[in-house]
N, C-alpha and C. Protein backbone atom coordinates (compact mmCIF):
# COMPACT_ATOMS: atom_id res chain seq x y z
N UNK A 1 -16.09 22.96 5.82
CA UNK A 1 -16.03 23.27 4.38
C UNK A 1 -15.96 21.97 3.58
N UNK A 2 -16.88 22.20 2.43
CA UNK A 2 -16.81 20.87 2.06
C UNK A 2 -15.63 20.56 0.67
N UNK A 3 -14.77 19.52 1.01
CA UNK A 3 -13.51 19.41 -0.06
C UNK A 3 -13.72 19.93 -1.38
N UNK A 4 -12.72 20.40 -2.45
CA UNK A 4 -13.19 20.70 -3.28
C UNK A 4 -12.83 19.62 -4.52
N UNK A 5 -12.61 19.47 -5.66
CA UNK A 5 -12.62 18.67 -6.71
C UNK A 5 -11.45 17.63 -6.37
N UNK A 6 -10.51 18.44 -6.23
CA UNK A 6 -9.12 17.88 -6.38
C UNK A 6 -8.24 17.36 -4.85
N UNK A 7 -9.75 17.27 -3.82
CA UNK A 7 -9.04 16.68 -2.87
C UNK A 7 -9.96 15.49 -2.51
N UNK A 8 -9.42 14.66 -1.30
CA UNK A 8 -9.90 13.58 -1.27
C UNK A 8 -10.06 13.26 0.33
N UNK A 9 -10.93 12.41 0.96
CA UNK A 9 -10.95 13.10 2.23
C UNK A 9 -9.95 11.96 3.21
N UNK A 10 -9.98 11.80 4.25
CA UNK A 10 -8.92 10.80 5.01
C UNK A 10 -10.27 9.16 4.95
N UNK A 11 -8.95 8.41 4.72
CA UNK A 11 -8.94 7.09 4.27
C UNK A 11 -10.24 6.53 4.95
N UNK A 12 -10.62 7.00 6.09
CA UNK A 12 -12.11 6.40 6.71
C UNK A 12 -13.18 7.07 6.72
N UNK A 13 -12.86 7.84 5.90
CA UNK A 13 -14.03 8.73 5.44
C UNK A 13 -14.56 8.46 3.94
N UNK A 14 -13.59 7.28 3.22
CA UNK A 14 -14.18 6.88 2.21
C UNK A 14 -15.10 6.11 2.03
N UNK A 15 -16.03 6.23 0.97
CA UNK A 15 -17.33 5.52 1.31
C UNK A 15 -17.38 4.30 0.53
N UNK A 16 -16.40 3.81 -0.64
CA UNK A 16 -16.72 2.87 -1.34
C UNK A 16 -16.20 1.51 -0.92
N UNK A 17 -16.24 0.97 0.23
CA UNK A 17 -15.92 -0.35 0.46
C UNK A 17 -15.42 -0.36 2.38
N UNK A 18 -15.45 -1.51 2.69
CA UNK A 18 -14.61 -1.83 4.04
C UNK A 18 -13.56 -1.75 3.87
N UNK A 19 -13.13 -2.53 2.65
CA UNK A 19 -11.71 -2.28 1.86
C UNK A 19 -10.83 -1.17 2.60
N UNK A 20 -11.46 -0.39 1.56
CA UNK A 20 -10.46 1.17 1.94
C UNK A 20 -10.43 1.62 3.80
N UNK A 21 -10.84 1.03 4.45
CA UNK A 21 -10.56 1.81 5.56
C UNK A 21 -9.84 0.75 6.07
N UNK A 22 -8.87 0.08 5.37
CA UNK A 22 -7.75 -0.75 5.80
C UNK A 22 -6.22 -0.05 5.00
N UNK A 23 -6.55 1.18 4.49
CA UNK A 23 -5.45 2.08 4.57
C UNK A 23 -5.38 2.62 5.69
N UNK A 24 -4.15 2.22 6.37
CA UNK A 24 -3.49 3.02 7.63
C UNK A 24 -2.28 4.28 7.02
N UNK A 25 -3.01 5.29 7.24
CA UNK A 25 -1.98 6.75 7.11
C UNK A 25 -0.96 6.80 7.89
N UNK A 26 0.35 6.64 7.65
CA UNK A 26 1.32 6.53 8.66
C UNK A 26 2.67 7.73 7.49
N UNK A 27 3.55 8.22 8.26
CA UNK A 27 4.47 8.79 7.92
C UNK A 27 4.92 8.35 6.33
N UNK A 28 5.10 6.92 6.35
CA UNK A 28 5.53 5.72 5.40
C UNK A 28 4.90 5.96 4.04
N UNK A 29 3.38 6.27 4.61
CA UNK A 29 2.23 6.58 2.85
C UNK A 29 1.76 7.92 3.23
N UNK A 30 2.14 9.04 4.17
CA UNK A 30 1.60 9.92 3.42
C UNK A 30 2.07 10.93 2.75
N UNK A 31 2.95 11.03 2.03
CA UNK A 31 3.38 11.53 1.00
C UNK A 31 2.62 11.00 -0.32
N UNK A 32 2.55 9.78 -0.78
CA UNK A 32 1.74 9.34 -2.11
C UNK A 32 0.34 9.85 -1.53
N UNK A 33 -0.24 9.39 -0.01
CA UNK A 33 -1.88 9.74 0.42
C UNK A 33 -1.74 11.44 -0.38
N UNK A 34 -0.87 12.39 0.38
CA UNK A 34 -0.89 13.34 -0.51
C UNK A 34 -0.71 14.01 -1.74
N UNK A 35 -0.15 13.73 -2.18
CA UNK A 35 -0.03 13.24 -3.59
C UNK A 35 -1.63 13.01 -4.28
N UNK A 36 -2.20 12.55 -4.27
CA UNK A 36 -3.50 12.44 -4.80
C UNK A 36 -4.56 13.22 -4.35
N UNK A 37 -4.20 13.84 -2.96
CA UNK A 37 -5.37 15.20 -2.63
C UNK A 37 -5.16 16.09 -3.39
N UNK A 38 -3.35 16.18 -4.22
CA UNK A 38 -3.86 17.34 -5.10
C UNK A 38 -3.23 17.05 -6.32
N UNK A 39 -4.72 16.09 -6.53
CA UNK A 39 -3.82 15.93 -7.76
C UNK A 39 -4.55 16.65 -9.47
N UNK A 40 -5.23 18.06 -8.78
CA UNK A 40 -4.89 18.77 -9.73
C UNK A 40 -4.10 19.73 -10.09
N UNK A 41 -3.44 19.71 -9.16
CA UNK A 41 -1.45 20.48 -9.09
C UNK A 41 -0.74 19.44 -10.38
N UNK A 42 -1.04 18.27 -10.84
CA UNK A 42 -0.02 17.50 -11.46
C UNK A 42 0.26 18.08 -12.96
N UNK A 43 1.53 18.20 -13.36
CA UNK A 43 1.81 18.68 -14.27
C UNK A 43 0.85 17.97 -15.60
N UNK A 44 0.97 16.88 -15.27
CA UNK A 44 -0.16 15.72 -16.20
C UNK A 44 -0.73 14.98 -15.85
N UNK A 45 -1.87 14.58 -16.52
CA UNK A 45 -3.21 14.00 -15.65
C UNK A 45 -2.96 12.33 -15.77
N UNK A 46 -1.54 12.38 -14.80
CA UNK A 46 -0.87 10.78 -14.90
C UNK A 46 -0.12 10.93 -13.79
N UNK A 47 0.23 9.99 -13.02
CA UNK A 47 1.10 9.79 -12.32
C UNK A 47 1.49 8.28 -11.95
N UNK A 48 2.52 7.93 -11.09
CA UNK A 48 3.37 6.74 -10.83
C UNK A 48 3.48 6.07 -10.01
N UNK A 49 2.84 5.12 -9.19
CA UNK A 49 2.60 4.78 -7.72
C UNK A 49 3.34 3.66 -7.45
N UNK A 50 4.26 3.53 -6.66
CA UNK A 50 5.21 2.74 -6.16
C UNK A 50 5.87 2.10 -4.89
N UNK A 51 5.88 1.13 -4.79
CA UNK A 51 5.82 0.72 -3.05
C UNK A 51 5.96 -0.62 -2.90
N UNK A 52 6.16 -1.47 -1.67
CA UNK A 52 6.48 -2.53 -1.99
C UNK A 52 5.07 -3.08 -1.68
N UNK A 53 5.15 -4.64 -2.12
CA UNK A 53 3.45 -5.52 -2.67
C UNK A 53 3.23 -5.63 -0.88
N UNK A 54 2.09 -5.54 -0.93
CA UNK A 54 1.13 -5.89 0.21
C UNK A 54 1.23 -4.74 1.31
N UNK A 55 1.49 -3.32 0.33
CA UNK A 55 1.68 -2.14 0.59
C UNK A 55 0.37 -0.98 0.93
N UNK A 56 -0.44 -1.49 0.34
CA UNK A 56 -1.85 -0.66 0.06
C UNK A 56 -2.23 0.02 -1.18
N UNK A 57 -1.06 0.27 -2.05
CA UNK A 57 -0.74 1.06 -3.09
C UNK A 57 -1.95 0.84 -4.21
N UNK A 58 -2.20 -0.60 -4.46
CA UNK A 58 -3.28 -1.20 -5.27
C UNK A 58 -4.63 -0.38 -4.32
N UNK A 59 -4.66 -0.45 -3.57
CA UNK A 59 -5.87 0.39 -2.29
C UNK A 59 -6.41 1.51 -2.82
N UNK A 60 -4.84 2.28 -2.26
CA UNK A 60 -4.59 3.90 -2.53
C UNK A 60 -5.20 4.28 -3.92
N UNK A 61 -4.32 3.50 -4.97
CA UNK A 61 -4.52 4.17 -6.34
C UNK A 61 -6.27 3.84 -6.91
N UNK A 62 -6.83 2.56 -6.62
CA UNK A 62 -8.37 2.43 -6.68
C UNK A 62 -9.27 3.07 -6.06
N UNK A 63 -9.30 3.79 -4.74
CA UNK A 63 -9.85 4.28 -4.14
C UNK A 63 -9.77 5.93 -5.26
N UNK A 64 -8.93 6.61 -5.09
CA UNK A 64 -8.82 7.59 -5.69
C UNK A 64 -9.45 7.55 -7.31
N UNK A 65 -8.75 6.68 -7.56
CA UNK A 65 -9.57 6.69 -9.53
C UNK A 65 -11.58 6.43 -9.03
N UNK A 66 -11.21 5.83 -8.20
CA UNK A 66 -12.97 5.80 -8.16
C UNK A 66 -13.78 6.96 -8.25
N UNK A 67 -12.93 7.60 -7.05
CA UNK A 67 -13.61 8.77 -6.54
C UNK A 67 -13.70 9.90 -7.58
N UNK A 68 -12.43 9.87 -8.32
CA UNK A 68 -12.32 10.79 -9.25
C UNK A 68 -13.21 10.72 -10.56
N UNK A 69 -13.11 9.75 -10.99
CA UNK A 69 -13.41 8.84 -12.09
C UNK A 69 -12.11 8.79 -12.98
N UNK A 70 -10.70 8.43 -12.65
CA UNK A 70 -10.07 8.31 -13.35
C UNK A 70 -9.35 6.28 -13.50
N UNK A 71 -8.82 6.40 -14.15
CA UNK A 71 -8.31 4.36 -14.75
C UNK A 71 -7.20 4.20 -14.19
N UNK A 72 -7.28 3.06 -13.62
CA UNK A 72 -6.04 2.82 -12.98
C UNK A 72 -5.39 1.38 -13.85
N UNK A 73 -4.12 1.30 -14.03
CA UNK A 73 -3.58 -0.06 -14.65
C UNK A 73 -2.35 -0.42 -13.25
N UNK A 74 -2.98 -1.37 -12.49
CA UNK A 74 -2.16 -2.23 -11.69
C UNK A 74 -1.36 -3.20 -12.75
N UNK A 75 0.09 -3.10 -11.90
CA UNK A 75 1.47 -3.81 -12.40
C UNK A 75 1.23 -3.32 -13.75
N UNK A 76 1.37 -2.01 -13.93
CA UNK A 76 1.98 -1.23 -15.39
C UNK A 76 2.77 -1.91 -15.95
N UNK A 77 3.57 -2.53 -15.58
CA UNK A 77 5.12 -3.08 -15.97
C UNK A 77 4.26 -4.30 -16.61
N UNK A 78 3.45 -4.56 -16.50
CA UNK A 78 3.49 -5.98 -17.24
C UNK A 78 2.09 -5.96 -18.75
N UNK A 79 1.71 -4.52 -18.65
CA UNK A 79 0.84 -3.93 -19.52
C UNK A 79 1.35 -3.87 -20.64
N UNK A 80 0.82 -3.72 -21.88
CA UNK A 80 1.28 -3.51 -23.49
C UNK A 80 1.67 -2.01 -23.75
N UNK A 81 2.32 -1.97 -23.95
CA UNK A 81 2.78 -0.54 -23.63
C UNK A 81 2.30 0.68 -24.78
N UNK A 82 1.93 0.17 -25.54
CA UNK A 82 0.81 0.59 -26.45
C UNK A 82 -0.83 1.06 -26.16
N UNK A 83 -1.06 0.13 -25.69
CA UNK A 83 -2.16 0.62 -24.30
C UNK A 83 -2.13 1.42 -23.54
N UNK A 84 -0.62 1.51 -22.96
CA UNK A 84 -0.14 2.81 -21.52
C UNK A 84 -0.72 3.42 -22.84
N UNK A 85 0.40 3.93 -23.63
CA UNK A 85 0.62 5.00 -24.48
C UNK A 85 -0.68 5.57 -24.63
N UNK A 86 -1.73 4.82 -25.51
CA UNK A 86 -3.11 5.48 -25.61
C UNK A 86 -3.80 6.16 -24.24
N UNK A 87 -3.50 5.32 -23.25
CA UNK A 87 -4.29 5.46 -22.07
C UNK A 87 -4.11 6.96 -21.38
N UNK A 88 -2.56 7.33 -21.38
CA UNK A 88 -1.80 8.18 -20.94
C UNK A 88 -2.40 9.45 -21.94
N UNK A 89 -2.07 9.33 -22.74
CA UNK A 89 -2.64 10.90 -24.16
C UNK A 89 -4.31 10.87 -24.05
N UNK A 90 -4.82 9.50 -23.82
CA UNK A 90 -6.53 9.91 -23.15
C UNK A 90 -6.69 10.58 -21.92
N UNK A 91 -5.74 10.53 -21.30
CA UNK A 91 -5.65 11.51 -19.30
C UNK A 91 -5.60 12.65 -19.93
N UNK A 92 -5.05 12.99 -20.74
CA UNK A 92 -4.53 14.32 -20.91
C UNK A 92 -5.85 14.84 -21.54
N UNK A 93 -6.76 14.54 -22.99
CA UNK A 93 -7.51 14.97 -23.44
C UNK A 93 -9.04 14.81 -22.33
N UNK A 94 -8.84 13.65 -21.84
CA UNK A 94 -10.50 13.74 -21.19
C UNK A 94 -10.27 14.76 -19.72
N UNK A 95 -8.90 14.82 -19.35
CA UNK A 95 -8.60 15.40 -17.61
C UNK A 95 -9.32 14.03 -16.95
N UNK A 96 -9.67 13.10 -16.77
CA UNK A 96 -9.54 11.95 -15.85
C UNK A 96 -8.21 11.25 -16.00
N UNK A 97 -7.83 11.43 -14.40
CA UNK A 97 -6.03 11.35 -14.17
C UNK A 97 -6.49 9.94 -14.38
N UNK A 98 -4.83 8.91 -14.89
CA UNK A 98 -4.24 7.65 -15.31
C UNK A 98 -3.34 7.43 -13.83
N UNK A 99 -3.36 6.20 -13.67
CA UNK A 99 -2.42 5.92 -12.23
C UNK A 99 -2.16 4.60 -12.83
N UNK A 100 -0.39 4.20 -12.25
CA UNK A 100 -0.11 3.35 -12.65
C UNK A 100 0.59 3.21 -11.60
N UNK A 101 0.21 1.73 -11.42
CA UNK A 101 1.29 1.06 -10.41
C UNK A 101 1.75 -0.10 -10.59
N UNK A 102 3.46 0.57 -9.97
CA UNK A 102 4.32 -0.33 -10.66
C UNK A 102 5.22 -1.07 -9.68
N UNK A 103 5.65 -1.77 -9.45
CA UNK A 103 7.02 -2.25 -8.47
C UNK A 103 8.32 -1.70 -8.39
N UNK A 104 8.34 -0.89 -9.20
CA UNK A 104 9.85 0.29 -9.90
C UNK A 104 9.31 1.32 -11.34
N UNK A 105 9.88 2.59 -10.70
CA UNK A 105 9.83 3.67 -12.23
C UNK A 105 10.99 3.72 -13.16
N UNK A 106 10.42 4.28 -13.67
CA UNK A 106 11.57 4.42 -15.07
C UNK A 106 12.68 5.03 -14.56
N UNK A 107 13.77 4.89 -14.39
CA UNK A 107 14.55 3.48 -15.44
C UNK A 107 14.78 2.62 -15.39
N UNK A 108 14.70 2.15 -14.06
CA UNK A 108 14.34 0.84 -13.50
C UNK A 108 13.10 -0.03 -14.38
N UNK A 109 11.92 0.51 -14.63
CA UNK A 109 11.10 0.25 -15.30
C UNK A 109 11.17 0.41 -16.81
N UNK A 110 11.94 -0.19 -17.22
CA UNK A 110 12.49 0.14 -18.77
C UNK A 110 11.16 -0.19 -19.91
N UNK A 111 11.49 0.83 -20.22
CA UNK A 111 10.22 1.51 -21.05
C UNK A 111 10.78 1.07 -22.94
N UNK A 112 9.86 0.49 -23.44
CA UNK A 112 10.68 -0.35 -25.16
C UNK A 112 10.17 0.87 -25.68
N UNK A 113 8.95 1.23 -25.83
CA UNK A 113 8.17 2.10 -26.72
C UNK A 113 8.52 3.74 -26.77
N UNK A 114 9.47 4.28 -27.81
CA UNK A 114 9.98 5.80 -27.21
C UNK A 114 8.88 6.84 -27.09
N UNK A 115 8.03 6.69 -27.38
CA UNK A 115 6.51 7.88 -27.56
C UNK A 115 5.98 7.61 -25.82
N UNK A 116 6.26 6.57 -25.11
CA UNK A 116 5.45 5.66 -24.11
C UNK A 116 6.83 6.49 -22.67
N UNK A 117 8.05 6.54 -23.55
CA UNK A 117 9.23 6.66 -22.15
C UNK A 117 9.33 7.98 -22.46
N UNK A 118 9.11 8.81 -23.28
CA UNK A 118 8.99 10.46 -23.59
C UNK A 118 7.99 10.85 -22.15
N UNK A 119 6.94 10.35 -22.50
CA UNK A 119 5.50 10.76 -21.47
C UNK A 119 5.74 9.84 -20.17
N UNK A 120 6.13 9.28 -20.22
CA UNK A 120 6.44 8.56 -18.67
C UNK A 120 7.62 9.52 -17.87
N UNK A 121 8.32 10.11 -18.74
CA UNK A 121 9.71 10.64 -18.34
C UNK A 121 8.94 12.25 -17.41
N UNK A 122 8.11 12.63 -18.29
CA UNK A 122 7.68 14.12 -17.32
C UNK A 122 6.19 13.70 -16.50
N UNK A 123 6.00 12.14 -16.23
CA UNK A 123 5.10 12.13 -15.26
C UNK A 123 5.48 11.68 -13.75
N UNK A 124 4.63 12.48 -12.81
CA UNK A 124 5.67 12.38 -11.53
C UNK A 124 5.02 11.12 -11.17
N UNK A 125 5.99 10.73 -10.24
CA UNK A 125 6.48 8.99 -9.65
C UNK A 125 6.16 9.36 -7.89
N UNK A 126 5.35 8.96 -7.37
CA UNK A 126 5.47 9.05 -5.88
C UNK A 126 5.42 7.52 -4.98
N UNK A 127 5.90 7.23 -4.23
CA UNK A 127 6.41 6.48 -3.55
C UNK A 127 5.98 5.93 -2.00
N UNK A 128 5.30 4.63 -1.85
CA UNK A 128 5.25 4.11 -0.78
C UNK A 128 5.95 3.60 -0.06
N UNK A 129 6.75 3.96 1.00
CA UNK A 129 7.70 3.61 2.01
C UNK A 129 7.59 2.05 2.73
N UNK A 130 8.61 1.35 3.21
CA UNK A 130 8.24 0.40 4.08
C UNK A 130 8.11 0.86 5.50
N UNK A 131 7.13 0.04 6.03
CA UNK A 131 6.27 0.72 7.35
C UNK A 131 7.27 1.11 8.43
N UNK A 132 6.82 2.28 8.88
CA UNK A 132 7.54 2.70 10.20
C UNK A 132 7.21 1.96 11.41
N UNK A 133 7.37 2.47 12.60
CA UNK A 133 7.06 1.60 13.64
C UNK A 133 5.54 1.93 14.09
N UNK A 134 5.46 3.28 13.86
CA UNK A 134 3.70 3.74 14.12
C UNK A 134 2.69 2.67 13.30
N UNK A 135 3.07 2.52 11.88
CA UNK A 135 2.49 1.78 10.98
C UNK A 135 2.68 0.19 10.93
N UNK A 136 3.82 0.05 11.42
CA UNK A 136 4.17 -1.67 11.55
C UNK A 136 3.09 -2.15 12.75
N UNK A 137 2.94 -1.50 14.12
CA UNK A 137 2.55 -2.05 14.87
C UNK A 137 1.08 -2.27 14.23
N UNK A 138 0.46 -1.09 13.97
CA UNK A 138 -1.00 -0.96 13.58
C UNK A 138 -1.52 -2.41 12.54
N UNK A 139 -0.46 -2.56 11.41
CA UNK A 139 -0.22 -3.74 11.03
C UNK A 139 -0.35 -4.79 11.37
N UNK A 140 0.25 -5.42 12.44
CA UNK A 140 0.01 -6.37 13.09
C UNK A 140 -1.29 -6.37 13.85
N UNK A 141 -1.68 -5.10 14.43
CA UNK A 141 -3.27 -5.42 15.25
C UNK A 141 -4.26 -5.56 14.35
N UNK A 142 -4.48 -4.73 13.01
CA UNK A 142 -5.04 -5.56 12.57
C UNK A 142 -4.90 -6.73 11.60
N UNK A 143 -3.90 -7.06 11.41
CA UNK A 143 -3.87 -8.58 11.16
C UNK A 143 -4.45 -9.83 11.81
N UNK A 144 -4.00 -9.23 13.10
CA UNK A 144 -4.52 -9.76 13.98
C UNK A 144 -6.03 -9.89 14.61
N UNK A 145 -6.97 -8.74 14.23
CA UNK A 145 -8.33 -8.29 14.31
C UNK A 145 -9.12 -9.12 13.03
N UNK A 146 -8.02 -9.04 11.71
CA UNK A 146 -8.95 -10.22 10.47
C UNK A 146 -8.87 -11.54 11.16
N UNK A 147 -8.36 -12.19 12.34
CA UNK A 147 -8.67 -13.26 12.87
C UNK A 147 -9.45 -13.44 13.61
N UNK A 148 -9.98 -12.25 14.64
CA UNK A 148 -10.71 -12.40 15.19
C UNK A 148 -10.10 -12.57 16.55
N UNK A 149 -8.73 -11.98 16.65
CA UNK A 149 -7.59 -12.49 17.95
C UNK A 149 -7.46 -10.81 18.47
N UNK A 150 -7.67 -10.31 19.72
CA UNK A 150 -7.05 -9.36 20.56
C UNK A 150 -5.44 -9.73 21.09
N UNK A 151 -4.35 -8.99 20.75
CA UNK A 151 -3.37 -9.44 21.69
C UNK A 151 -3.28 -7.86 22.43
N UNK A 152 -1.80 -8.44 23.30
CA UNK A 152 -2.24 -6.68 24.15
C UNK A 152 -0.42 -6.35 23.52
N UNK A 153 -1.12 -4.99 24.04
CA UNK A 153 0.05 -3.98 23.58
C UNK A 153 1.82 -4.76 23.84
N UNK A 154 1.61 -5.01 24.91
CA UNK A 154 3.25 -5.55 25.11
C UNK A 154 3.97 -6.51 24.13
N UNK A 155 2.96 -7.47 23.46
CA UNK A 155 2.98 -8.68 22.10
C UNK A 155 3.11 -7.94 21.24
N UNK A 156 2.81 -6.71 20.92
CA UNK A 156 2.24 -5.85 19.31
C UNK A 156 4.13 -5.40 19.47
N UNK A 157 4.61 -4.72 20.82
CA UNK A 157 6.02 -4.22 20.33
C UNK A 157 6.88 -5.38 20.73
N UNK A 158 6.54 -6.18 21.28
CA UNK A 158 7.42 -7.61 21.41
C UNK A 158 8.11 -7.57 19.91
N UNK A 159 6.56 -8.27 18.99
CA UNK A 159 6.95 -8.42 17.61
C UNK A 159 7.62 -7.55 16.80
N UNK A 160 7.29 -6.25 17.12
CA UNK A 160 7.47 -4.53 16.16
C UNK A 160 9.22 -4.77 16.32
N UNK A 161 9.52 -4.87 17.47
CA UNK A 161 10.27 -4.98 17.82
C UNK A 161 11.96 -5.60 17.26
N UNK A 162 11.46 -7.09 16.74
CA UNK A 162 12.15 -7.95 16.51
C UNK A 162 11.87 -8.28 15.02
N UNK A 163 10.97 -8.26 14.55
CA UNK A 163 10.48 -8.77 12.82
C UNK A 163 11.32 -7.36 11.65
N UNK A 164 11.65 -7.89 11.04
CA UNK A 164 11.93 -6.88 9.49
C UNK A 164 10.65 -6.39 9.45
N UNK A 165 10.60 -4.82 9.48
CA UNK A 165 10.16 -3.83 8.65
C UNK A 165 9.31 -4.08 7.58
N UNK A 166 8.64 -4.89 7.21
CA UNK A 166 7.81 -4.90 5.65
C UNK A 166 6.68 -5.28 5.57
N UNK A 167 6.09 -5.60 5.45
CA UNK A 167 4.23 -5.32 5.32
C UNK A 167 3.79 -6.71 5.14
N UNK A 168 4.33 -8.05 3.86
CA UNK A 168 4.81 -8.93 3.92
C UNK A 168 4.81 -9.70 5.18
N UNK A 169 5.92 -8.95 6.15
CA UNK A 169 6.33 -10.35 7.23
C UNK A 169 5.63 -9.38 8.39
N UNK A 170 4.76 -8.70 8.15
CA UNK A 170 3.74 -8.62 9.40
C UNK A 170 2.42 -8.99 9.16
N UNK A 171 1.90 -9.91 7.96
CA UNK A 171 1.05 -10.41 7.64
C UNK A 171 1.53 -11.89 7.83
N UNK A 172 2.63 -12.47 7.36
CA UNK A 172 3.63 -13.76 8.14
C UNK A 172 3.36 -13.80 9.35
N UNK A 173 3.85 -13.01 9.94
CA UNK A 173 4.42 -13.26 11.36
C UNK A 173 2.77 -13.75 11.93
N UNK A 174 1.77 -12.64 11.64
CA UNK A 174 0.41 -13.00 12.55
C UNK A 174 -0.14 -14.43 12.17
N UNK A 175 -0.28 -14.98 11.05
CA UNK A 175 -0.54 -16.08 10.99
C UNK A 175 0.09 -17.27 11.37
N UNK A 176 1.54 -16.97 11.13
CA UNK A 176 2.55 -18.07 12.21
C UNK A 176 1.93 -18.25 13.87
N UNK A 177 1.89 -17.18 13.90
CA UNK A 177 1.40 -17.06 15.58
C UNK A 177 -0.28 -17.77 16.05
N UNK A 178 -0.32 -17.37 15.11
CA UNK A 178 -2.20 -17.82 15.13
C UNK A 178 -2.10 -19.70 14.76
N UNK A 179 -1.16 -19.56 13.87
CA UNK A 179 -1.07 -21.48 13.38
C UNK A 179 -0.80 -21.91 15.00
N UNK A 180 0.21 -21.56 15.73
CA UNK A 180 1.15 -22.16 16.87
C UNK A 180 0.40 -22.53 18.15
N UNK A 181 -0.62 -21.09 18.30
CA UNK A 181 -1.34 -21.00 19.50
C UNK A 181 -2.75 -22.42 19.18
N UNK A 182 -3.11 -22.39 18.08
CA UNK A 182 -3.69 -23.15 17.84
C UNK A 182 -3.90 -24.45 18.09
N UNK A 183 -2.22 -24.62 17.52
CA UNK A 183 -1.69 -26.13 17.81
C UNK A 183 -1.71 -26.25 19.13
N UNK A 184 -1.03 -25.64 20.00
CA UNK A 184 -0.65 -25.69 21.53
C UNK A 184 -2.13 -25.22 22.22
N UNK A 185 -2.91 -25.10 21.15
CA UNK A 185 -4.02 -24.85 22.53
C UNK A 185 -3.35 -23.95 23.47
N UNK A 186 -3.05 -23.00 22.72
CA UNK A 186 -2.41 -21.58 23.94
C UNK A 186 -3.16 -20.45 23.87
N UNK A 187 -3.32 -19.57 24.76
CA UNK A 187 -2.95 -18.03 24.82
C UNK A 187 -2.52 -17.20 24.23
N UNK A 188 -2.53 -16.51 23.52
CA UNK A 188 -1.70 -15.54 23.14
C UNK A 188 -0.71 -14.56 24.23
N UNK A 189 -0.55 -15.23 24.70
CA UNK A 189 0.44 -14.36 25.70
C UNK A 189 1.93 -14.52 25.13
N UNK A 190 2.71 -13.45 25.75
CA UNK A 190 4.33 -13.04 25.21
C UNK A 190 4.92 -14.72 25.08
N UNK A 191 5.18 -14.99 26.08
CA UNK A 191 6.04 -16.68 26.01
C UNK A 191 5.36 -17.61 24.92
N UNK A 192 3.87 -17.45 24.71
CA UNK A 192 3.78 -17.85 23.65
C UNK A 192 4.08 -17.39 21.68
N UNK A 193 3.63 -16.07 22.20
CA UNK A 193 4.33 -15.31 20.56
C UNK A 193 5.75 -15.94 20.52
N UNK A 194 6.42 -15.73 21.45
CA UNK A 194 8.21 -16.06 21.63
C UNK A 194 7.80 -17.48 20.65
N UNK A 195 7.59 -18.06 21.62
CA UNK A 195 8.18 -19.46 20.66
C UNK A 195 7.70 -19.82 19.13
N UNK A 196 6.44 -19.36 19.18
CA UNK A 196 5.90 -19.26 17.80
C UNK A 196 6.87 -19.10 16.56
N UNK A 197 6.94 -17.46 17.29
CA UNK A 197 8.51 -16.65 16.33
C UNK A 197 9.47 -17.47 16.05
N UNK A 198 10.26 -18.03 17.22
CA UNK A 198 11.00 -18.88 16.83
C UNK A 198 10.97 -20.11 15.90
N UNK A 199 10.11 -20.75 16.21
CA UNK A 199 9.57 -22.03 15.67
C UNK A 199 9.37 -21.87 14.21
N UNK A 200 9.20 -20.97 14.08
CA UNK A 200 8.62 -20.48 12.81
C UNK A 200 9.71 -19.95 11.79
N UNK A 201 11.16 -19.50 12.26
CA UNK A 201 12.12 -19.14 12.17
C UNK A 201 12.21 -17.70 11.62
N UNK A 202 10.75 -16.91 12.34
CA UNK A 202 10.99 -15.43 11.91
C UNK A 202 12.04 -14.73 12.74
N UNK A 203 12.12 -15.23 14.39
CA UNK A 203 13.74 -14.49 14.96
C UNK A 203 14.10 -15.78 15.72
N UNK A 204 15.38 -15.55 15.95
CA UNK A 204 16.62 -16.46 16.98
C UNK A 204 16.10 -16.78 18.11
N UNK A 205 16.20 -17.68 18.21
CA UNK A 205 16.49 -18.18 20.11
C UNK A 205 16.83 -17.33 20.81
């Protein structure tokens, strides 16, 4: 059956870029991934996308406005809020949904303009998680694949293992590793990730 208006199909089935099929669906994003399959359930043709940076969220929310034809304003928070305002009451009259992504929602995201925090207040806010372990590892392989480096499974939870949780220091960690082996003219093998890590001071001795 073929999708209907208001859905969107899984992340490698999108056709507008290589880009997008570097969203990995993991527990972590799919709640916001869903979130936009229906997003003509939304009370208003706006919503709030939130997650931490080097999250996919900028991904997520472009991919979808494409498809839809709706506008997206990356780092809302640093937009004229006069602009939201218009932008937001244009979602509503044209029905091409507004997506905004932000680093924090309102009230965290303190809103100056009261016409701008009225309409922000009844638009829903959905949320990108920091990566689970399904999604952390995947993370690292391909981080590791934009180099052009295979490691094997036992290195992928070596690291999963021992590194903070965040999207951030699994884009760190692979290039630390990639600088080290380099230098040492090594392998990627475990004793070498080890010292890397260390050296690098992502974990302890």
């Amino acid at each position: 059956m073929k999708p209907g208006a208001d859905q969107i199909a899984l992340p490698l089935d999108w056709p507008q870029s290589a880009d997008d099929r570097r969203f990995i669906l993991s527990a972590a994003n799919q709640e916001a991934f869903d979130h936009f399959r229906r997003w003509s359930m939304w009370p208003v043709k706006a919503t709030i996308l939130t997650g931490p940076r080097r999250s996919g969220r900028t991904l997520l929310a472009r991919t979808f406005v494409e498809r839809v034809g709706g506008r997206l304003f990356d780092q809302a928070e640093r937009r004229d809020e006069e602009e939201l305002f218009h932008a937001w009451n244009e979602a509503q009259e044209n029905g091409r949904p507004l997506v905004m992504v932000t680093d924090a929602a309102p009230p965290d995201w303190a809103i100056q303009l009261p016409d701008l925090r009225t309409r922000l207040a009844v638009t829903p806010v959905v949320a990108i998680r920091l990566p689970d372990d399904q999604l952390f590892v995947a993370l690292l392989e391909l981080h590791f694949a934009d180099r052009g480096l295979h490691v094997s499974r036992d290195v992928l939870r070596f690291m999963a293992d021992r590194l903070p949780r965040d999207h951030w220091t699994a884009e760190r960690a692979v290039a630390a590793v990639d600088q080290f082996a380099i230098a040492e003219r090594a392998r990627l093998s475990l004793p070498t990730v080890r010292r890397a890590m260390i050296e690098s001071g992502l974990i302890d001795a």
